[in-house]
N, C-alpha and C. Protein backbone atom coordinates (compact mmCIF):
# COMPACT_ATOMS: atom_id res chain seq x y z
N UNK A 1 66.76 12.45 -27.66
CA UNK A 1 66.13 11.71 -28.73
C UNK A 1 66.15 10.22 -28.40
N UNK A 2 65.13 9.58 -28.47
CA UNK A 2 64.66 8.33 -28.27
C UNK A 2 65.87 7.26 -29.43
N UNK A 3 66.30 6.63 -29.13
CA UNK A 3 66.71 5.02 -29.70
C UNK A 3 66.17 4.16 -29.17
N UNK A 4 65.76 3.08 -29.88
CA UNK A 4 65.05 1.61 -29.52
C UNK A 4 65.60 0.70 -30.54
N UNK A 5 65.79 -0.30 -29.46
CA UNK A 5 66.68 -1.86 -29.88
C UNK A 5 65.66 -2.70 -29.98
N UNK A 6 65.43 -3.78 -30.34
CA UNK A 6 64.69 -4.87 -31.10
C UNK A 6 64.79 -6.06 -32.05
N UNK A 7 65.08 -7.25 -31.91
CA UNK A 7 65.94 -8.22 -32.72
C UNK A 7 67.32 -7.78 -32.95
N UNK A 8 68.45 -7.60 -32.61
CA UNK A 8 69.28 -7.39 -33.38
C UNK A 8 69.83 -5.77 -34.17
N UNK A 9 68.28 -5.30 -34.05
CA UNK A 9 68.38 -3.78 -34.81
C UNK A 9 68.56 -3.08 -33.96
N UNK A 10 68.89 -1.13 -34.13
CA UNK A 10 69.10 -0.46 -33.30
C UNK A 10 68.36 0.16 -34.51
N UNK A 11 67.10 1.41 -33.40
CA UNK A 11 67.01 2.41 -34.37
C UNK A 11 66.85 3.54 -33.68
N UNK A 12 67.57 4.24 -34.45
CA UNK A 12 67.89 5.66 -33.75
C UNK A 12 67.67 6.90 -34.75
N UNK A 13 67.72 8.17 -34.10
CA UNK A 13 66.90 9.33 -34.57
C UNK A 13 68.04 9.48 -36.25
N UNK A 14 67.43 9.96 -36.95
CA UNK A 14 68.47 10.86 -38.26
C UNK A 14 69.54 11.70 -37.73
N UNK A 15 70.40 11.82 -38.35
CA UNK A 15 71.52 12.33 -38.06
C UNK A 15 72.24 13.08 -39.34
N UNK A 16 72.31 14.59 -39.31
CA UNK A 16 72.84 15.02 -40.42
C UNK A 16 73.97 14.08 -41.28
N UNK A 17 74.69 13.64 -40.31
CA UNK A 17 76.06 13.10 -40.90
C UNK A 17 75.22 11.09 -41.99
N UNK A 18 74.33 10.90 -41.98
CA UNK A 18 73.37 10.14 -42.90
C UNK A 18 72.91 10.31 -44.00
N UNK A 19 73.02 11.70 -44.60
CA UNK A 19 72.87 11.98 -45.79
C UNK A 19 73.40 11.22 -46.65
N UNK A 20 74.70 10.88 -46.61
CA UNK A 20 75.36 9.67 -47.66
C UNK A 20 74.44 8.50 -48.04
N UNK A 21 74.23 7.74 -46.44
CA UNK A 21 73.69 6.73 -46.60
C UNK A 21 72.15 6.60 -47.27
N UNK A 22 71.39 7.90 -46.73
CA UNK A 22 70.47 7.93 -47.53
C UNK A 22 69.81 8.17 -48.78
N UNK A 23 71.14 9.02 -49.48
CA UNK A 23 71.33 9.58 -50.70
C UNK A 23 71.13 7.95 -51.42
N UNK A 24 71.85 6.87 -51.22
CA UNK A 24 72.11 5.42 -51.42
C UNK A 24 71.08 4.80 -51.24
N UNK A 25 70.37 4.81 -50.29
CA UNK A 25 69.06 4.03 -49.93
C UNK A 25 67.90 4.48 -51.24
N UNK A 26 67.52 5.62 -50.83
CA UNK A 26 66.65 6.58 -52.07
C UNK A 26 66.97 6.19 -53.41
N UNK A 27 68.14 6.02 -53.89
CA UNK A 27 68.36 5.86 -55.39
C UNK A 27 68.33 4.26 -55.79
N UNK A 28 68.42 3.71 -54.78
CA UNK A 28 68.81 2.36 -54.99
C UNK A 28 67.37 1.55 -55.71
N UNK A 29 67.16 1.23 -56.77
CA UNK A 29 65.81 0.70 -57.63
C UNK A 29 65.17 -0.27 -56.67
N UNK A 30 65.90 -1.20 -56.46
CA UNK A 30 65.26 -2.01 -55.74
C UNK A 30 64.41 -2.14 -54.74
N UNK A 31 64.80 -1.06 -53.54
CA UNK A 31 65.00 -0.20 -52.48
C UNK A 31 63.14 0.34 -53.25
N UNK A 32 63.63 1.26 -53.88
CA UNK A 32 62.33 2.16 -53.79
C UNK A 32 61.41 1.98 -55.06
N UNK A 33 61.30 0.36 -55.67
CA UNK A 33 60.32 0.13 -56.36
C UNK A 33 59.39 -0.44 -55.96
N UNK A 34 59.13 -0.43 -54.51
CA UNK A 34 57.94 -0.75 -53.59
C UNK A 34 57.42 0.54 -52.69
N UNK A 35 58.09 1.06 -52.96
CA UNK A 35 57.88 2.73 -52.27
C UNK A 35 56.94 3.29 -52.89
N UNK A 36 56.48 4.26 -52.25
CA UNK A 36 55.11 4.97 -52.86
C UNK A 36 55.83 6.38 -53.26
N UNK A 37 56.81 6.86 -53.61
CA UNK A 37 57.56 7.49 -54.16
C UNK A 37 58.64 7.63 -55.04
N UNK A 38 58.80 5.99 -55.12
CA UNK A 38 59.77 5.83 -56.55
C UNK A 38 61.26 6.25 -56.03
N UNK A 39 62.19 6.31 -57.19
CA UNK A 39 63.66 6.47 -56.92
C UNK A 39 64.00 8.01 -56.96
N UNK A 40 64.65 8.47 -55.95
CA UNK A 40 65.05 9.70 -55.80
C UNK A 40 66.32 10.41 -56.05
N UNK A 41 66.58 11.32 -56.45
CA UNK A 41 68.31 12.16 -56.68
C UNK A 41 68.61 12.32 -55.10
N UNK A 42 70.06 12.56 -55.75
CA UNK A 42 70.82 13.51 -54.18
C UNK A 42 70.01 14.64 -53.74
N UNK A 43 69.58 15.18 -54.64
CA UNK A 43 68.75 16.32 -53.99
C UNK A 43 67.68 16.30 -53.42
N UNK A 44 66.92 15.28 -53.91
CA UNK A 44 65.54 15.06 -53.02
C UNK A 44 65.92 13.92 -52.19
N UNK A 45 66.64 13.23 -51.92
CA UNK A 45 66.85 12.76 -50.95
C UNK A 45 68.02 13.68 -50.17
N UNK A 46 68.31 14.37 -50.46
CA UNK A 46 68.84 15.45 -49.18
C UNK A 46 67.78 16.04 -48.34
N UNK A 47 66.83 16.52 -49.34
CA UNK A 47 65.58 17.19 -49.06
C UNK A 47 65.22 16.60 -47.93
N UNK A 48 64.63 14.82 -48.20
CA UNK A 48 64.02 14.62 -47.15
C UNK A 48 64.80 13.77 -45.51
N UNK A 49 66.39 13.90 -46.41
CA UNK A 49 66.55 14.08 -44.85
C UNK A 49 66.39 15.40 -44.07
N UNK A 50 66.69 16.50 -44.29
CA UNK A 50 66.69 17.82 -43.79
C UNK A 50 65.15 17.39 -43.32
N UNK A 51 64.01 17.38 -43.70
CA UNK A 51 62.41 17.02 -43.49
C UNK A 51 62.59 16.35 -42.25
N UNK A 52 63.48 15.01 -42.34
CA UNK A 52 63.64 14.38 -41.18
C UNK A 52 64.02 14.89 -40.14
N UNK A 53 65.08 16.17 -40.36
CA UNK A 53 65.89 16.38 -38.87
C UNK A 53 65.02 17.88 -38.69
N UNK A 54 64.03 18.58 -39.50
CA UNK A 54 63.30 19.76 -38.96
C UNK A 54 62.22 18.90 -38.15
N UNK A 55 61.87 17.71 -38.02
CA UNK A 55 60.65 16.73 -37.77
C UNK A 55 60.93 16.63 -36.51
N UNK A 56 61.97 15.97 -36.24
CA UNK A 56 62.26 15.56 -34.90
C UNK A 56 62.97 17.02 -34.22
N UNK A 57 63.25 17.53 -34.71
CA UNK A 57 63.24 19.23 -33.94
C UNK A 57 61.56 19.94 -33.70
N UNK A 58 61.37 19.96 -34.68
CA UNK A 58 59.79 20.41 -34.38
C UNK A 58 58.80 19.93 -33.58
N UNK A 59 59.09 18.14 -33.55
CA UNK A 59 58.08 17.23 -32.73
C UNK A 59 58.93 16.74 -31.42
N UNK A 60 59.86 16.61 -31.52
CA UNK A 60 60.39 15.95 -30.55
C UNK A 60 60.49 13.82 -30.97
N UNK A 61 59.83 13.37 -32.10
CA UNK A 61 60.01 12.16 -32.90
C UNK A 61 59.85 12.41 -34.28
N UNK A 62 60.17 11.15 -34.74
CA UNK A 62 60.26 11.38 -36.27
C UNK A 62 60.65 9.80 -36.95
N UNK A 63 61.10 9.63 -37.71
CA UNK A 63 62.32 8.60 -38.45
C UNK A 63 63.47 8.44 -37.77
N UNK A 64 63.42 7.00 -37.69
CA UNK A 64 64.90 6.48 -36.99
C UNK A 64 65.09 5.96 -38.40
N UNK A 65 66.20 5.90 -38.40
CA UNK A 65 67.68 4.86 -38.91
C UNK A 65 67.61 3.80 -38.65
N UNK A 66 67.34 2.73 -39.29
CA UNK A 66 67.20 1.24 -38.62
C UNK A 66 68.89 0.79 -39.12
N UNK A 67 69.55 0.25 -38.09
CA UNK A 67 70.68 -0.35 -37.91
C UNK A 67 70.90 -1.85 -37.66
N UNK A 68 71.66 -2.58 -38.27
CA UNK A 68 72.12 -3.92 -37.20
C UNK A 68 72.72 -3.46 -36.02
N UNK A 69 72.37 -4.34 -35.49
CA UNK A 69 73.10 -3.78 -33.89
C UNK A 69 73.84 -4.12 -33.90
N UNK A 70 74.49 -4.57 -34.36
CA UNK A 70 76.29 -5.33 -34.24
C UNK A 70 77.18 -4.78 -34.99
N UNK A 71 77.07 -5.31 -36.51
CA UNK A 71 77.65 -4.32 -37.42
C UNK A 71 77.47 -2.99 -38.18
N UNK A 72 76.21 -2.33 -37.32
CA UNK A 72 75.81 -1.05 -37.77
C UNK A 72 76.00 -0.65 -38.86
N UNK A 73 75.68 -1.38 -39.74
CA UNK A 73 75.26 -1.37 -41.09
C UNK A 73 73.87 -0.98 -41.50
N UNK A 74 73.55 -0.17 -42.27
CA UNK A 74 72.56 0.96 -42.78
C UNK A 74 71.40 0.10 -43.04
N UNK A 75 70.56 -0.42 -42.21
CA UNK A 75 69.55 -1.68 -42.86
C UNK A 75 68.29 -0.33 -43.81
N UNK A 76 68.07 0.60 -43.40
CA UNK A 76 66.80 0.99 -43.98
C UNK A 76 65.94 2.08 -42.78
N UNK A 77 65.16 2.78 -42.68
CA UNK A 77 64.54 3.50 -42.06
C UNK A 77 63.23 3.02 -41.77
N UNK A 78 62.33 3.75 -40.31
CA UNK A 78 61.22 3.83 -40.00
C UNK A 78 61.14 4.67 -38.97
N UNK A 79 59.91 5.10 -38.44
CA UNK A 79 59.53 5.81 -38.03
C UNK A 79 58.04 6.55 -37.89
N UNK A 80 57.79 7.68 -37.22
CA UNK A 80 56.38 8.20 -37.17
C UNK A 80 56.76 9.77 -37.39
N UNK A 81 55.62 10.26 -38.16
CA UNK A 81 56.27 11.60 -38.69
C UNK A 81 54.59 12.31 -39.03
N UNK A 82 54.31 13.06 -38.99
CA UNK A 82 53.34 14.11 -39.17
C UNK A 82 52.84 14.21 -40.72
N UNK A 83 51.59 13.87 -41.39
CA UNK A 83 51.55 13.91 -42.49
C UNK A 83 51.79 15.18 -42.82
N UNK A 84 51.64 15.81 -44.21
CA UNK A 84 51.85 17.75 -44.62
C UNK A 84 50.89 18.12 -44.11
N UNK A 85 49.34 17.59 -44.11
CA UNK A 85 48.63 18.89 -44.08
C UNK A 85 48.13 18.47 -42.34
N UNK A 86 49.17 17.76 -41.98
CA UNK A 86 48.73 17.64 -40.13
C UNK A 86 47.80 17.14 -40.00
N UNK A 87 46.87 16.23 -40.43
CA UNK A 87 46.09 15.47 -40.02
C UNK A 87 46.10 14.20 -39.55
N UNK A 88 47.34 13.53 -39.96
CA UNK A 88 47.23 12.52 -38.23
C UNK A 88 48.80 11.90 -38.94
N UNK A 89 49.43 11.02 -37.69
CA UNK A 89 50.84 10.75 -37.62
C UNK A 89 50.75 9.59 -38.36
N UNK A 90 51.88 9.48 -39.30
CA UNK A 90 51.94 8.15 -40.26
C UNK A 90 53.48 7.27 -40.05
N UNK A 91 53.09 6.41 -39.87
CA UNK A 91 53.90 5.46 -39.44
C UNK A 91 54.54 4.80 -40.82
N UNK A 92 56.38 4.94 -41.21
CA UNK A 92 56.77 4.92 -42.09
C UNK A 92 57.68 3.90 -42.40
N UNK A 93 57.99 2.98 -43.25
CA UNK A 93 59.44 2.06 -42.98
C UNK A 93 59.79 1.35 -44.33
N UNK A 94 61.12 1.42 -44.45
CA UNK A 94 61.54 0.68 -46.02
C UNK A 94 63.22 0.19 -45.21
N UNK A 95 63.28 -1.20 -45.85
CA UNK A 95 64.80 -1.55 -45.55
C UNK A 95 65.10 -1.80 -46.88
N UNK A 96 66.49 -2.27 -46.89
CA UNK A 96 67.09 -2.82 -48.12
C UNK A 96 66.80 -4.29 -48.28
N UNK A 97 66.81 -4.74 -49.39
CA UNK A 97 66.23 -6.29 -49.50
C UNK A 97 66.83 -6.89 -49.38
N UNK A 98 68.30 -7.06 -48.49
CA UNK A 98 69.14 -7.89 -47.61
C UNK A 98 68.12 -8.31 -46.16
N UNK A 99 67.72 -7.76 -45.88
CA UNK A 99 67.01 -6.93 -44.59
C UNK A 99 65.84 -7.26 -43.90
N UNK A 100 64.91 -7.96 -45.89
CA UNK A 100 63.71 -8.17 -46.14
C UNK A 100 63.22 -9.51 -45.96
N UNK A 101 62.09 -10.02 -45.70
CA UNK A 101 61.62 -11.73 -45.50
C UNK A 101 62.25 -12.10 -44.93
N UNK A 102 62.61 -11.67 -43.15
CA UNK A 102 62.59 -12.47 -42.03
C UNK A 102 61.64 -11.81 -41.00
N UNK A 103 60.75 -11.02 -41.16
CA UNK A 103 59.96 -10.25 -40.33
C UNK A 103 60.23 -8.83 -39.64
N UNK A 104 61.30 -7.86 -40.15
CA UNK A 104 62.15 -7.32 -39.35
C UNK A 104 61.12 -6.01 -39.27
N UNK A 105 60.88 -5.89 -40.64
CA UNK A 105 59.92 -5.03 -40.98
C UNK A 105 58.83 -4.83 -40.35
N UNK A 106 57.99 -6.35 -40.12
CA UNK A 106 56.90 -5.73 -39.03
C UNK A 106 57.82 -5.23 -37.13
N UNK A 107 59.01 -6.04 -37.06
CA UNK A 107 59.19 -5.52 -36.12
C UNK A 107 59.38 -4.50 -35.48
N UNK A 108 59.83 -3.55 -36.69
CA UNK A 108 60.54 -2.07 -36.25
C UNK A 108 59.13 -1.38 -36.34
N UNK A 109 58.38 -1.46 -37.27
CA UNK A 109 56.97 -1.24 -37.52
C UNK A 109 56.35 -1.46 -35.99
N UNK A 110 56.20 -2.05 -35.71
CA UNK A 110 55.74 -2.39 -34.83
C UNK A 110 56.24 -1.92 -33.05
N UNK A 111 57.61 -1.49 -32.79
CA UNK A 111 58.43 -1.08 -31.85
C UNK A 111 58.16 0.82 -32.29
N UNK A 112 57.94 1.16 -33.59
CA UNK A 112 57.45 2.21 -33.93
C UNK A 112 55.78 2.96 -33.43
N UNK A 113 55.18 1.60 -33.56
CA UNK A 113 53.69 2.36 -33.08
C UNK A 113 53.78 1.85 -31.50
N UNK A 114 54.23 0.94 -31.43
CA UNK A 114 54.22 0.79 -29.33
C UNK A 114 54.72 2.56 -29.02
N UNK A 115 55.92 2.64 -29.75
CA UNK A 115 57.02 3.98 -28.95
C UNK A 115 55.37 5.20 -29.11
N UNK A 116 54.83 5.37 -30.36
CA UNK A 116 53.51 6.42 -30.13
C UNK A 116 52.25 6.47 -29.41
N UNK A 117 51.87 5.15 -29.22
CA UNK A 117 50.77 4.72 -28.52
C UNK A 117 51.42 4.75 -26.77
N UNK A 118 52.25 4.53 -26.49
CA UNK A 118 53.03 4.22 -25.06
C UNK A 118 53.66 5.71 -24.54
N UNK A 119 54.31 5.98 -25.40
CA UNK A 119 55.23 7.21 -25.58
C UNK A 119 54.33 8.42 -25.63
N UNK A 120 54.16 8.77 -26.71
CA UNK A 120 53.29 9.79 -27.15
C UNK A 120 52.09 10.01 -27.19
N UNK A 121 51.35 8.67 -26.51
CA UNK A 121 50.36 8.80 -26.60
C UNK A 121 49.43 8.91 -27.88
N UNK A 122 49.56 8.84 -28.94
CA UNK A 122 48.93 8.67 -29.78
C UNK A 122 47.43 7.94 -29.99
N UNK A 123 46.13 8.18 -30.30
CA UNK A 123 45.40 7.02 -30.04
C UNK A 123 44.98 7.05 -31.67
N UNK A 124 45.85 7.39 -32.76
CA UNK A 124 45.90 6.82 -33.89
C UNK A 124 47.18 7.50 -34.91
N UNK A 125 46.81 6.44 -36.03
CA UNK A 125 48.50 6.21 -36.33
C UNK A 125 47.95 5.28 -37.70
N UNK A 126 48.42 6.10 -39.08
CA UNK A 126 47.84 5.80 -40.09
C UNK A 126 49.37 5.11 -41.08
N UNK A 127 49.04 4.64 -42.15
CA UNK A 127 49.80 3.99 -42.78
C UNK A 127 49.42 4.31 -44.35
N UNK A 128 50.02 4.89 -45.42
CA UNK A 128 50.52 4.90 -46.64
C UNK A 128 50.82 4.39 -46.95
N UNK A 129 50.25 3.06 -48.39
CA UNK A 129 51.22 2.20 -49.18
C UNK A 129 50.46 2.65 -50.58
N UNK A 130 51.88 1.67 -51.53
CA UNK A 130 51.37 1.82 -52.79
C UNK A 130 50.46 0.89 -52.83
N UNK A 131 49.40 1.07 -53.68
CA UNK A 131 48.18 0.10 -53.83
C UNK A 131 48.79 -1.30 -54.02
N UNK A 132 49.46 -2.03 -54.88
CA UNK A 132 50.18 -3.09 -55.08
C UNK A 132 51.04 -3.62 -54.46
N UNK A 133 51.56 -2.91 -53.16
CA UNK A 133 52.54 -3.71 -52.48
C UNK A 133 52.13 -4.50 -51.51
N UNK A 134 51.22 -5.77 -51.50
CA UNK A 134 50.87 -6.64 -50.91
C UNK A 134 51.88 -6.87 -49.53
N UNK A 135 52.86 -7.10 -49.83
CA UNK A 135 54.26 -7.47 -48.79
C UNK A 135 53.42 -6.46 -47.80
N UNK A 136 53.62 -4.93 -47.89
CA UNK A 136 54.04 -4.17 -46.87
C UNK A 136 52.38 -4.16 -46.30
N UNK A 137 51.29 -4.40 -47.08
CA UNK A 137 49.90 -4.05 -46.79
C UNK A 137 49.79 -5.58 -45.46
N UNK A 138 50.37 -6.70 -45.87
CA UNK A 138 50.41 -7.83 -45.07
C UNK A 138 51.01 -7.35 -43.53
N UNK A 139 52.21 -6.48 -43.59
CA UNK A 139 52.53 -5.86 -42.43
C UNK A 139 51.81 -5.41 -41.66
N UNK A 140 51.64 -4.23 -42.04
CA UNK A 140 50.50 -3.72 -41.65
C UNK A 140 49.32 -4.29 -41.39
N UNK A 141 48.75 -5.20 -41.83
CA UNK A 141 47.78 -5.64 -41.19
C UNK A 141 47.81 -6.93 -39.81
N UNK A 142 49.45 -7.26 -40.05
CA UNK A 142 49.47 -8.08 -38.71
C UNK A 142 50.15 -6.67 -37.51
N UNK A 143 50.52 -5.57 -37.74
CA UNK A 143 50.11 -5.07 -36.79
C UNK A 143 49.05 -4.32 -36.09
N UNK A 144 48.05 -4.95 -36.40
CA UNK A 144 46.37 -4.57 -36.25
C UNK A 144 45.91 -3.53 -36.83
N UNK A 145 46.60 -2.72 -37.88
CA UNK A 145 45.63 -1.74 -39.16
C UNK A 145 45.01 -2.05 -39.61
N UNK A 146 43.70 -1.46 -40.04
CA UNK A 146 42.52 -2.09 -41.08
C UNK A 146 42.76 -1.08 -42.19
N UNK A 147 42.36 -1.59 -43.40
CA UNK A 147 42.83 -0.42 -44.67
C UNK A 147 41.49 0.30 -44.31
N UNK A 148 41.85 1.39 -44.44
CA UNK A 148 40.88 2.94 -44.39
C UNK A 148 39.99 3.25 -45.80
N UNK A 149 41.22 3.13 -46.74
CA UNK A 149 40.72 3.67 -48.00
C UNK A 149 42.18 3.13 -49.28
N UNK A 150 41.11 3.02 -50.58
CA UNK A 150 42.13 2.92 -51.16
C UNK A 150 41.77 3.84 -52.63
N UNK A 151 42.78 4.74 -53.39
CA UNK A 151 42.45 5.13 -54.48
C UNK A 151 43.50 5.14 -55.63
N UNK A 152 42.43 5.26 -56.42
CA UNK A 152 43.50 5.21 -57.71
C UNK A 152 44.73 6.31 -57.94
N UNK A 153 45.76 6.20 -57.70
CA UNK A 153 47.16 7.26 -57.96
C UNK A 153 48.14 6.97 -58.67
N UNK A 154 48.14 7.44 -59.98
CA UNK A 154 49.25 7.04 -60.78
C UNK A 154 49.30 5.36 -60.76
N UNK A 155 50.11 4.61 -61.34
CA UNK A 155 50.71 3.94 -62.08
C UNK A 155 49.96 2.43 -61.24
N UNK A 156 50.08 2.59 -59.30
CA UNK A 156 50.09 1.69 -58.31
C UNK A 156 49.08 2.08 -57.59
N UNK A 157 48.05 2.82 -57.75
CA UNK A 157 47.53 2.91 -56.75
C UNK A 157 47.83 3.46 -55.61
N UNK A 158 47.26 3.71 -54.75
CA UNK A 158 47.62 3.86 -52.91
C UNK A 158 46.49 3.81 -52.07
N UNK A 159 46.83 3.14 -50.72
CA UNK A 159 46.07 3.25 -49.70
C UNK A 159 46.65 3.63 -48.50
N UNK A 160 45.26 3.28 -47.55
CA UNK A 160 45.34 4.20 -45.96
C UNK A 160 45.05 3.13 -45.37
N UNK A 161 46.04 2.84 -44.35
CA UNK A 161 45.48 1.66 -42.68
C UNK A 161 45.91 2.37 -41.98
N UNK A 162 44.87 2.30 -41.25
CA UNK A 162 44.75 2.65 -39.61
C UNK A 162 44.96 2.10 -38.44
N UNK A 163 45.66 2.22 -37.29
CA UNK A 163 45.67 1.47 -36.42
C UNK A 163 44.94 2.54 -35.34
N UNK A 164 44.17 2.23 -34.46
CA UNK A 164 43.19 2.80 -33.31
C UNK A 164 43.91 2.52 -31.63
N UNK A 165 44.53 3.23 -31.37
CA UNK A 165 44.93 2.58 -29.85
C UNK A 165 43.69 1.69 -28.86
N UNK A 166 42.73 2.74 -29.35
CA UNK A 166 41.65 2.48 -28.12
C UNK A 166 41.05 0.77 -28.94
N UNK A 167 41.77 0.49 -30.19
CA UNK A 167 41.09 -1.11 -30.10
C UNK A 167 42.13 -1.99 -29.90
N UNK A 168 43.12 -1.59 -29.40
CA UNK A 168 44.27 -2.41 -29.39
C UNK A 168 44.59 -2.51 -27.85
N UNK A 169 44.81 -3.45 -27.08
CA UNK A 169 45.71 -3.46 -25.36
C UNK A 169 47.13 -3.41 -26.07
N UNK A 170 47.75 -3.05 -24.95
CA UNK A 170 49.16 -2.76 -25.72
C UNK A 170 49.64 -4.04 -25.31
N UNK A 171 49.41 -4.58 -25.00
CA UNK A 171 49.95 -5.96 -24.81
C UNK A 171 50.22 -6.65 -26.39
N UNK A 172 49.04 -6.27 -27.21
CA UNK A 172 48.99 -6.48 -28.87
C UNK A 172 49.96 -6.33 -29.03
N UNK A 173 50.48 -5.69 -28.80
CA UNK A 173 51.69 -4.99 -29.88
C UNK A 173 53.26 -5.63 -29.30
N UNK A 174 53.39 -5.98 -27.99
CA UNK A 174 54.72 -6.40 -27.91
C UNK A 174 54.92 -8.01 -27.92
């Protein structure tokens, strides 16, 4: 299983023994009132770690763990993961708002679609936000996504950006 370092961070694959931490991440309001899924129980955030570790068994990638690299402290997750109905790989990431407004976010974001486009080959790689979260839609668009689509869903909205390998040199990206 792939780990990749980047500013300071380490991010590495899920690990059963993370359930704690993510049980914590998921519930935490703050945490997941920019999420396009809202605040979660122990149980559905058990759920989707188990999701995480059948992912990277099934694919061979998935969701890393974003870490400080020093004090390996739980910054938040990202990763690339298979939408449900398999129609193309979505590139995923939330930290804690310790974590947040110094750029870290596009970075791991960004060390995330190099690892699919380089790695895996990917020559696309889509993005999910809530319609209103400007912050993360700004991400995404400085790592060269164009929004796809956007529709009305519950409360916030949601949209789709795309990133295209074949319009990007990978040079873009590092």
């Amino acid at each position: 299983m792939t780990i990749l370092q980047n500013s300071g961070l380490t991010l590495r694959p899920v690990q059963p023994e993370d359930t704690r931490a993510f049980e914590a991440f998921y519930s935490d309001p703050e945490v997941m009132a920019i999420r396009k899924y809202g605040v979660l129980g122990k149980q559905a955030a058990r759920s989707q770690v188990q999701g995480m570790l059948d992912h990277w068994a099934k694919h061979g990638f998935g969701m890393w763990v974003v870490e400080d690299g020093i004090t390996h402290e739980f910054a938040g997750e990202c990763g690339l993961r298979w939408l449900e109905d398999g129609s193309d790989v979505e590139l995923s990431y939330g930290l804690y708002p310790q974590f947040r407004g110094r750029g870290l976010a596009t970075e791991v974001a960004r060390a995330a679609i190099c690892f699919g486009v380089e790695v895996l080959g990917l020559q696309r790689i889509v993005a999910l936000s809530r319609g209103d979260n400007a912050k993360s839609h700004r991400v995404l668009e400085k790592l060269g996504m164009t929004l796809e689509w956007r529709k009305k869903k519950g409360l916030h909205g949601l949209v789709q950006y795309c990133f295209l390998s074949s319009e990007h040199a990978s040079s873009t990206l590092s």
